[in-house]
PDB file of N, CA and C in Angstrom:
ATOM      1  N   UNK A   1       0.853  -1.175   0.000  1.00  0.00           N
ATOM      2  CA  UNK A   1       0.000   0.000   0.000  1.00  0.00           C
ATOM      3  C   UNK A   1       0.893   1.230   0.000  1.00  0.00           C
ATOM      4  N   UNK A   2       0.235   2.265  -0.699  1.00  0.00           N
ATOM      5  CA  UNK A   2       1.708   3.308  -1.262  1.00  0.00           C
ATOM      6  C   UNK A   2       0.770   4.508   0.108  1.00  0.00           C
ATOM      7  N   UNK A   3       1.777   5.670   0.339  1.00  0.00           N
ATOM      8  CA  UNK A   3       1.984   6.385   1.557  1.00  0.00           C
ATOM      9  C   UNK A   3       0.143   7.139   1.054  1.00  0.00           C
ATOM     10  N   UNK A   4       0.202   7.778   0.036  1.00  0.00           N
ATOM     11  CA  UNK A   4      -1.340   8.413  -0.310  1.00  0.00           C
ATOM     12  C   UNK A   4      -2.730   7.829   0.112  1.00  0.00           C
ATOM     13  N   UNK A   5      -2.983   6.703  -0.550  1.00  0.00           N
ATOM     14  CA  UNK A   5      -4.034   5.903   0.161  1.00  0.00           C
ATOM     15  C   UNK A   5      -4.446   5.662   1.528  1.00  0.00           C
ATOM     16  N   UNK A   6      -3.056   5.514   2.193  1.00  0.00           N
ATOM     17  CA  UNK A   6      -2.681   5.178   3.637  1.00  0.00           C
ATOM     18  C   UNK A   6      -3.155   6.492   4.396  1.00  0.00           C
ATOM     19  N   UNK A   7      -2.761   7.169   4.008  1.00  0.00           N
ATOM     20  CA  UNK A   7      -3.023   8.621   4.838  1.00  0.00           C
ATOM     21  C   UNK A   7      -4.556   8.792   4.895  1.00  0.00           C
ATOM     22  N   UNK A   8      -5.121   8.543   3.109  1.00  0.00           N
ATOM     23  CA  UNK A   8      -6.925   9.042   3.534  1.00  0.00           C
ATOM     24  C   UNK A   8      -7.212   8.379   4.230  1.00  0.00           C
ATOM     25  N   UNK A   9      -6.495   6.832   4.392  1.00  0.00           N
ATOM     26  CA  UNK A   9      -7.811   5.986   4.762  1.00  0.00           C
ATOM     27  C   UNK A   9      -7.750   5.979   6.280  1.00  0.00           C
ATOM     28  N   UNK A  10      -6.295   6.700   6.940  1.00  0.00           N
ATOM     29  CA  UNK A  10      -5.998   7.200   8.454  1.00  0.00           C
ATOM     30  C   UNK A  10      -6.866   8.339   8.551  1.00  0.00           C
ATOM     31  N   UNK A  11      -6.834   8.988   7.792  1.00  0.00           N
ATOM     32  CA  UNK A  11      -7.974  10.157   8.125  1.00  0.00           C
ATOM     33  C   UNK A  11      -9.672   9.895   7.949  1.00  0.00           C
ATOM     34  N   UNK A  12      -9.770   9.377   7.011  1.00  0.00           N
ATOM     35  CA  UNK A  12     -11.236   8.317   7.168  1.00  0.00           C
ATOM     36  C   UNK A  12     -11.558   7.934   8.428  1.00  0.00           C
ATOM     37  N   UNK A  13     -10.591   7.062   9.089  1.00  0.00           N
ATOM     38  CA  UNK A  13     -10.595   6.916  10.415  1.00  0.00           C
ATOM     39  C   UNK A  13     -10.710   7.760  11.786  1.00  0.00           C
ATOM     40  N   UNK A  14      -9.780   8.774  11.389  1.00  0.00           N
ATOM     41  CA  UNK A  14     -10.021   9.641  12.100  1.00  0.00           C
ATOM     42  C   UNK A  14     -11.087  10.396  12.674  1.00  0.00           C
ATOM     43  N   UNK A  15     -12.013  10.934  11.154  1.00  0.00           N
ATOM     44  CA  UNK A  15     -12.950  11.515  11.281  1.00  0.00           C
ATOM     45  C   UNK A  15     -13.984  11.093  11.187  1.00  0.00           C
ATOM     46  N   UNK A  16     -14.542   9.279  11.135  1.00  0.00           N
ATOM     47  CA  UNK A  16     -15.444   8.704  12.035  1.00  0.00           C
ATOM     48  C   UNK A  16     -15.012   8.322  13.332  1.00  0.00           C
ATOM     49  N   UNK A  17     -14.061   8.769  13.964  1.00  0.00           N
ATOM     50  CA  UNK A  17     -13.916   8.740  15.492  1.00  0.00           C
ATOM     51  C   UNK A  17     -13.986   9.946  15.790  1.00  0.00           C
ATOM     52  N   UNK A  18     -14.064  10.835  15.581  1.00  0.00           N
ATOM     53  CA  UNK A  18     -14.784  11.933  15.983  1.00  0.00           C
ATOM     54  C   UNK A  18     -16.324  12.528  15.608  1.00  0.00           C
ATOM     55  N   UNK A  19     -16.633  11.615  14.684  1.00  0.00           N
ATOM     56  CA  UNK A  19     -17.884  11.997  14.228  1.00  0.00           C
ATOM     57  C   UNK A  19     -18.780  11.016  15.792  1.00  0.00           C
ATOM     58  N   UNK A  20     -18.248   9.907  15.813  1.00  0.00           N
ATOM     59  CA  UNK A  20     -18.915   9.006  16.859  1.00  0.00           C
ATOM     60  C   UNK A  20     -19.013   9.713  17.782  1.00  0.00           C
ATOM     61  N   UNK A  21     -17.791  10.262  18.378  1.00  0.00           N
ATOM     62  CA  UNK A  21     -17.200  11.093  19.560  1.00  0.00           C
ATOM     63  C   UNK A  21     -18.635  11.707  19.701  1.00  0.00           C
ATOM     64  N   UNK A  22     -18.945  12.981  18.915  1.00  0.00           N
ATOM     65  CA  UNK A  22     -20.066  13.588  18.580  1.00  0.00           C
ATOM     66  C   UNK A  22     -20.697  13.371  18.762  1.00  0.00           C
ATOM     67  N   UNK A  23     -21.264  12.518  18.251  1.00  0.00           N
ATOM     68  CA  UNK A  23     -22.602  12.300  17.836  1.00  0.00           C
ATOM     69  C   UNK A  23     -23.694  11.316  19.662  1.00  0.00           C
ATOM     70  N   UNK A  24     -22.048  10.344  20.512  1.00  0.00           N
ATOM     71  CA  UNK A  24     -22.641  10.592  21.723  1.00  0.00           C
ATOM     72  C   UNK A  24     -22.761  11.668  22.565  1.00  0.00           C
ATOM     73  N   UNK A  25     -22.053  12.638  22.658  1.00  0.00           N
ATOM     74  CA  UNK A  25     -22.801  13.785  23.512  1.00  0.00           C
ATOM     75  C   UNK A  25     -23.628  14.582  22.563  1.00  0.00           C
ATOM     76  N   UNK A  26     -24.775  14.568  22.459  1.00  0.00           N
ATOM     77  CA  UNK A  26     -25.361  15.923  21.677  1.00  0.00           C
ATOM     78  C   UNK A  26     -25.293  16.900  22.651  1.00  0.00           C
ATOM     79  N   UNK A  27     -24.680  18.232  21.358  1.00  0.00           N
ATOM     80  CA  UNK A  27     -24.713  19.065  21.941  1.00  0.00           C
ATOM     81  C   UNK A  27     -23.252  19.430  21.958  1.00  0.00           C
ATOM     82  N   UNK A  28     -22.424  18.947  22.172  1.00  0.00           N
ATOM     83  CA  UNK A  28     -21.068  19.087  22.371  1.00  0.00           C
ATOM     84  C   UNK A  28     -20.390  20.083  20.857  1.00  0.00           C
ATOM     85  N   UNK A  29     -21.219  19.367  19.658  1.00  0.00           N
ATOM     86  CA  UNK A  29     -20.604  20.016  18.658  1.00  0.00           C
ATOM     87  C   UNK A  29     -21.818  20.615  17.658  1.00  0.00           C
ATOM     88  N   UNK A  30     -21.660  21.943  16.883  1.00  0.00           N
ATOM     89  CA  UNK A  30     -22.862  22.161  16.106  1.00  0.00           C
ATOM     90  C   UNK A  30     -23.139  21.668  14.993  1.00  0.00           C
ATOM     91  N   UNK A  31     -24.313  21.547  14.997  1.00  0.00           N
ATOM     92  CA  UNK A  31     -25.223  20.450  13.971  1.00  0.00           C
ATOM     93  C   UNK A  31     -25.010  20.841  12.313  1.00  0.00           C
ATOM     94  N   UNK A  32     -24.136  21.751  11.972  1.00  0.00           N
ATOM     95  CA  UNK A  32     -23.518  22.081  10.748  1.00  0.00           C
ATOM     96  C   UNK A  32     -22.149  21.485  10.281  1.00  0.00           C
ATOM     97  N   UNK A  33     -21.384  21.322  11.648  1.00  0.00           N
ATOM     98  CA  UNK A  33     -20.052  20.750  11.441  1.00  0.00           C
ATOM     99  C   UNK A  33     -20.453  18.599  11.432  1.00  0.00           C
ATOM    100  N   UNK A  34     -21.425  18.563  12.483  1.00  0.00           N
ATOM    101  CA  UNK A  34     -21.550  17.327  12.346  1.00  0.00           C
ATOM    102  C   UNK A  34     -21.702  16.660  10.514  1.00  0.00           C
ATOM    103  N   UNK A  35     -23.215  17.214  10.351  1.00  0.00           N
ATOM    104  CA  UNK A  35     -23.536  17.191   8.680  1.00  0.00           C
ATOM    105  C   UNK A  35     -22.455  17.218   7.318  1.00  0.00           C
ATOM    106  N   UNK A  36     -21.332  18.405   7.806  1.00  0.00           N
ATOM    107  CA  UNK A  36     -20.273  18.427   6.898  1.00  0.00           C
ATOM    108  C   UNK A  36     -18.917  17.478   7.354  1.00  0.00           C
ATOM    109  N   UNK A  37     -19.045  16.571   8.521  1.00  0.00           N
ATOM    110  CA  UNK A  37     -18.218  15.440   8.851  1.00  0.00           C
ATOM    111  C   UNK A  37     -18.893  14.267   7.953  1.00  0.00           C
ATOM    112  N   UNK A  38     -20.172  14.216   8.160  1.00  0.00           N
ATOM    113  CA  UNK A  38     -20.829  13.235   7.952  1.00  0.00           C
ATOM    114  C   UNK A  38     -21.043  12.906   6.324  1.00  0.00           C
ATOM    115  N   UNK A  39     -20.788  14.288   5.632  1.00  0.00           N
ATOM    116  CA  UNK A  39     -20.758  14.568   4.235  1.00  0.00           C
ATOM    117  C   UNK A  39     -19.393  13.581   3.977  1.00  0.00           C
ATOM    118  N   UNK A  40     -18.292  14.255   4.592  1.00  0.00           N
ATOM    119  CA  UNK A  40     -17.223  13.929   3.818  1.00  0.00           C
ATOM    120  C   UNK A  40     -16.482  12.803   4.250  1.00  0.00           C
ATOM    121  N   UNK A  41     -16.816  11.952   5.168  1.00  0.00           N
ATOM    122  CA  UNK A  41     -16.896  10.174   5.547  1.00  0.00           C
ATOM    123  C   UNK A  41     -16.666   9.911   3.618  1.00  0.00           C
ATOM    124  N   UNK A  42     -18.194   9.177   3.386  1.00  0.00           N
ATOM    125  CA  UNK A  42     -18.478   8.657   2.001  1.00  0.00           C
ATOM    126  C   UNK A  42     -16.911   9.267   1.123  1.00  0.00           C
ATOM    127  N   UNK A  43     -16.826  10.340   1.141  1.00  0.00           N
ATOM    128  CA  UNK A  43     -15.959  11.129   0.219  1.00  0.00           C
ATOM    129  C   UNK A  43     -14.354  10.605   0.625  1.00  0.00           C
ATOM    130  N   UNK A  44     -14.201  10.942   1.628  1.00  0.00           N
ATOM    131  CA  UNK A  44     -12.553  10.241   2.241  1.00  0.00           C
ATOM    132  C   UNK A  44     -12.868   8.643   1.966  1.00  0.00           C
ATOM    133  N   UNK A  45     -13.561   7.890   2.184  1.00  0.00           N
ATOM    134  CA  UNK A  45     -13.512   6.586   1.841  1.00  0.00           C
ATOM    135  C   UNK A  45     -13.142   6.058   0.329  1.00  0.00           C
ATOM    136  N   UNK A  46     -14.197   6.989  -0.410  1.00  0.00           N
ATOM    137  CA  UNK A  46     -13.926   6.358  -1.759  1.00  0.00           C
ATOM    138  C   UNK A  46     -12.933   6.744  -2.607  1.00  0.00           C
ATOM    139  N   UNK A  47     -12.278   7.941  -2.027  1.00  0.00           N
ATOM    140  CA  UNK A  47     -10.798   8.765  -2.572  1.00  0.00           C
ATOM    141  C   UNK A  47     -10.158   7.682  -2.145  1.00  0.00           C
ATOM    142  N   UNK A  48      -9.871   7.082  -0.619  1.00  0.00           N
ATOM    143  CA  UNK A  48      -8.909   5.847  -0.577  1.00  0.00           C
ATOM    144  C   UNK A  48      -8.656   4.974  -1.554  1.00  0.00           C
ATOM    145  N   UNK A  49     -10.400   4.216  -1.423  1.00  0.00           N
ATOM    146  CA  UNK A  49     -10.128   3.057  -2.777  1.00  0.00           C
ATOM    147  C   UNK A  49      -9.783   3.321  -4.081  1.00  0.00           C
ATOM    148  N   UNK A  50     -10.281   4.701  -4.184  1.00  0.00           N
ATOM    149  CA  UNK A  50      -9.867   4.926  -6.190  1.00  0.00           C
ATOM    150  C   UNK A  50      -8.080   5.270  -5.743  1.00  0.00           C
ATOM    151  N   UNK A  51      -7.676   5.991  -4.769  1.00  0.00           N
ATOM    152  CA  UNK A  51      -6.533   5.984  -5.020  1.00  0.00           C
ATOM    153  C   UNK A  51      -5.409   4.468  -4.823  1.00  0.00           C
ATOM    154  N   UNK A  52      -5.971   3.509  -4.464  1.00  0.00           N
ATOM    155  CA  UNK A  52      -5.249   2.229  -3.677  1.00  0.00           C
ATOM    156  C   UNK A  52      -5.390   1.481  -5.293  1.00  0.00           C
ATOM    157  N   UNK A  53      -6.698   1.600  -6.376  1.00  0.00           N
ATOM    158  CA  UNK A  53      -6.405   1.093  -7.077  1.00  0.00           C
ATOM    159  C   UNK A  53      -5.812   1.643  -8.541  1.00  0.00           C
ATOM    160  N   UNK A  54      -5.708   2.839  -8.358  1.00  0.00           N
ATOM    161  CA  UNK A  54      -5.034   3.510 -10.077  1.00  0.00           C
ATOM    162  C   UNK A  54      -3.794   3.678  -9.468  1.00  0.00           C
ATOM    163  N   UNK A  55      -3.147   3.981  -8.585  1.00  0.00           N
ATOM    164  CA  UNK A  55      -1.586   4.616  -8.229  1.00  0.00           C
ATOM    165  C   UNK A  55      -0.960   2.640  -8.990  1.00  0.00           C
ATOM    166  N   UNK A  56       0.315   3.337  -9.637  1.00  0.00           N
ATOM    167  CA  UNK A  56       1.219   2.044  -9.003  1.00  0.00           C
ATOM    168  C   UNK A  56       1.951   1.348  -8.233  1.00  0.00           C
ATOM    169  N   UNK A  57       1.718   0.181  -8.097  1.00  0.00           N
ATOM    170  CA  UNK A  57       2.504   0.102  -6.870  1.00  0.00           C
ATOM    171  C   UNK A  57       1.995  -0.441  -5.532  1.00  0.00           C
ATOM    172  N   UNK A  58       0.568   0.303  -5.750  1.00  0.00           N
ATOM    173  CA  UNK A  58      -0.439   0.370  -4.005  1.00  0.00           C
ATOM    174  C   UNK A  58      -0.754  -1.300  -3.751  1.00  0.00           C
TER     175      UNK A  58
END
């Protein structure tokens, strides 16, 4: 697996552990930032896989 892929798919991670984080206390974070976490999940995921399978190498 080449260093690019690796990174979204650490940050993918990342930011469904903080979306979780969230999403048990309501209230903790505003309901605009949640929505635009929750947007860009789907989006960091599938940048991983398209990048894991066109790079060479991955």
């Amino acid at each position: 697996m080449s260093a690019l892929p690796a990174a979204y798919l650490v940050l993918c991670l990342v930011v469904a552990a903080v979306l979780l984080l969230w999403l048990r206390w309501p209230g903790i974070a505003r309901a605009e930032v949640v929505w635009g976490m929750a947007a860009l999940l789907p989006l960091l995921c599938a940048l991983a896989v398209a990048l894991q399978q066109t790079l060479p190498g991955a």
